[in-house]
Protein backbone atom coordinates (compact mmCIF):
# COMPACT_ATOMS: atom_id res chain seq x y z
CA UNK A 1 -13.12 25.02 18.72
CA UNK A 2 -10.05 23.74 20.87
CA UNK A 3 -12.39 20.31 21.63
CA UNK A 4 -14.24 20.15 18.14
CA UNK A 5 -10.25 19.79 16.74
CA UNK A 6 -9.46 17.12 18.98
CA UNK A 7 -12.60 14.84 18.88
CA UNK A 8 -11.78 12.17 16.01
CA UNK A 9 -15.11 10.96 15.83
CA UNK A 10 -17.12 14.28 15.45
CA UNK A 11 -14.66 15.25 12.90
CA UNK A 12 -16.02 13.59 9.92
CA UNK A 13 -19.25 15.36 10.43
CA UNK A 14 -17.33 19.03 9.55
CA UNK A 15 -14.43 17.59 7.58
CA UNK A 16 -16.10 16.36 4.12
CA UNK A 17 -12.86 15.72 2.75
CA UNK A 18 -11.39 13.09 5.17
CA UNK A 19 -11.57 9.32 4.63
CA UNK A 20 -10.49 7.96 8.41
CA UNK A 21 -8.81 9.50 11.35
CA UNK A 22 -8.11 7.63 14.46
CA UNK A 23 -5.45 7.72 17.52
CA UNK A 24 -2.75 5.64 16.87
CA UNK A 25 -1.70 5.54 21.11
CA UNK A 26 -0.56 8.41 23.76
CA UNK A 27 2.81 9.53 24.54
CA UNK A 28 2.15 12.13 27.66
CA UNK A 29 -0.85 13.91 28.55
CA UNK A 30 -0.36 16.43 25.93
CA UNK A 31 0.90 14.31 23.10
CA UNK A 32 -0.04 11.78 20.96
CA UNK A 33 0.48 9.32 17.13
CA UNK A 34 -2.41 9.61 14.93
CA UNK A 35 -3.64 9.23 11.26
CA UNK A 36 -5.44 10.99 8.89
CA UNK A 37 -6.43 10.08 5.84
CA UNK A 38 -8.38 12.56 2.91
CA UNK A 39 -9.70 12.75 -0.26
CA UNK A 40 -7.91 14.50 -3.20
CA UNK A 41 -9.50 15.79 -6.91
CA UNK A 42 -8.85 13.09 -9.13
CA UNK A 43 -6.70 12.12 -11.08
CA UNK A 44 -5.00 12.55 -7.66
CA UNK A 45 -4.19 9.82 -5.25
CA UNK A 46 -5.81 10.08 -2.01
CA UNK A 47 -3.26 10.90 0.87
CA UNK A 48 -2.86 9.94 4.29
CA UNK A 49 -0.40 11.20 7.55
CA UNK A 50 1.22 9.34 10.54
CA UNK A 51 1.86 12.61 12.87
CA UNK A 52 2.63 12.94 16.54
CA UNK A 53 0.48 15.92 17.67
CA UNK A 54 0.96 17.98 21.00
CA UNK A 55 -1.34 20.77 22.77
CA UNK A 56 -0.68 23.15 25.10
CA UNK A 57 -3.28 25.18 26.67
CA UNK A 58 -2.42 28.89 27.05
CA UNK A 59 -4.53 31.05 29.35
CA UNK A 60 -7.45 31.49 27.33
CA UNK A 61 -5.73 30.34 24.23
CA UNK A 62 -4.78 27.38 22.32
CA UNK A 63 -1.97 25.90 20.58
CA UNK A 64 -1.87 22.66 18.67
CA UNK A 65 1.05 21.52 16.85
CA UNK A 66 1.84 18.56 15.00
CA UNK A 67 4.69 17.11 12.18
CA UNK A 68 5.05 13.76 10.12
CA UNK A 69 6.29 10.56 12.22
CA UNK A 70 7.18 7.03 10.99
CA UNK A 71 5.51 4.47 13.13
CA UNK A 72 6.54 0.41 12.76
CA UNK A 73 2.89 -0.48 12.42
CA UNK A 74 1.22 2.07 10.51
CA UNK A 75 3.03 2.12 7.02
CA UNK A 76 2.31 3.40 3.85
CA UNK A 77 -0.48 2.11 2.13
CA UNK A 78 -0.42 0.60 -1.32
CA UNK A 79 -4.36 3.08 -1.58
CA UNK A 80 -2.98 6.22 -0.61
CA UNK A 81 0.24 8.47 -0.87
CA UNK A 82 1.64 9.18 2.02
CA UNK A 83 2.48 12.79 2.43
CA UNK A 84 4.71 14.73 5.06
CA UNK A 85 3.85 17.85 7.42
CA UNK A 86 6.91 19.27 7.83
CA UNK A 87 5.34 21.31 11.00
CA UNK A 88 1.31 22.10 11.22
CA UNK A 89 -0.10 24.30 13.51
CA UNK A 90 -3.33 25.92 14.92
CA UNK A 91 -3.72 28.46 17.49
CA UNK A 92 -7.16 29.87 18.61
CA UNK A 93 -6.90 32.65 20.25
CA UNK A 94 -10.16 33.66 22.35
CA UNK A 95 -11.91 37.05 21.26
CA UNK A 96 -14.44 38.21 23.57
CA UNK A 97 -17.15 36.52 25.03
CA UNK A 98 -17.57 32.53 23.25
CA UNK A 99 -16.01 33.84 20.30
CA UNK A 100 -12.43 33.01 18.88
CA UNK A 101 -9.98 33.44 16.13
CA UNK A 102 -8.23 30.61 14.32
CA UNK A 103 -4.69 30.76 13.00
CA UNK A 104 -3.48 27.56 10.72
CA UNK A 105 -0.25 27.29 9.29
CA UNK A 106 1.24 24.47 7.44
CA UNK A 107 4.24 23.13 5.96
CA UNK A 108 3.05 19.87 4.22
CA UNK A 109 4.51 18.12 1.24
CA UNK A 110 1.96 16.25 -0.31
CA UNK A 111 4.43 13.99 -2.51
CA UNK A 112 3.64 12.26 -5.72
């Protein structure tokens, strides 16, 4: 679960809401700038996110964590509004054998 949350490209196969995601550059080995992009109900404008993200790997668990950045080449888009997480997090926790528990919490103001 850790890996399928990480992979950019697989993710539009499970995540039927999101327009574009892509890596925007590292910062350490557990850090990085990326955008997302999804698709919201109309009469909605779609939304997107610059966020810097950072993982830690804990035992057999996992923490990813990840808040709203401003980044000199990636501004808002005229197409989209761009919302704000305040703080975003997952942890997967492993539960016996190849089995685990998600936790998500988020803090996100979508704006508009």
């Amino acid at each position: 679960l850790y890996d399928v949350l990480h992979d950019t490209s697989y993710r539009k196969k499970w995540d039927s809401n999101m327009i574009e995601t892509y890596d925007i550059g590292r910062l350490t080995v557990n850090a990085d700038v990326g955008y997302y992009s999804w698709k919201c109900p109309s009469p909605l404008k779609n939304r997107d996110f610059v966020t810097l993200r950072s993982w830690l790997p804990l035992g057999n668990d996992y923490m990813i964590i990840n808040y709203s950045v401003k980044h000199p080449k990636y501004p808002p888009r005229k197409d989209f509004v761009r919302a704000v997480s305040l703080q975003t997090g997952y942890l997967i926790k492993a539960n016996g054998d190849g089995a685990c528990i998600l936790y998500y919490l988020t803090q996100v103001d979508p704006r508009g």
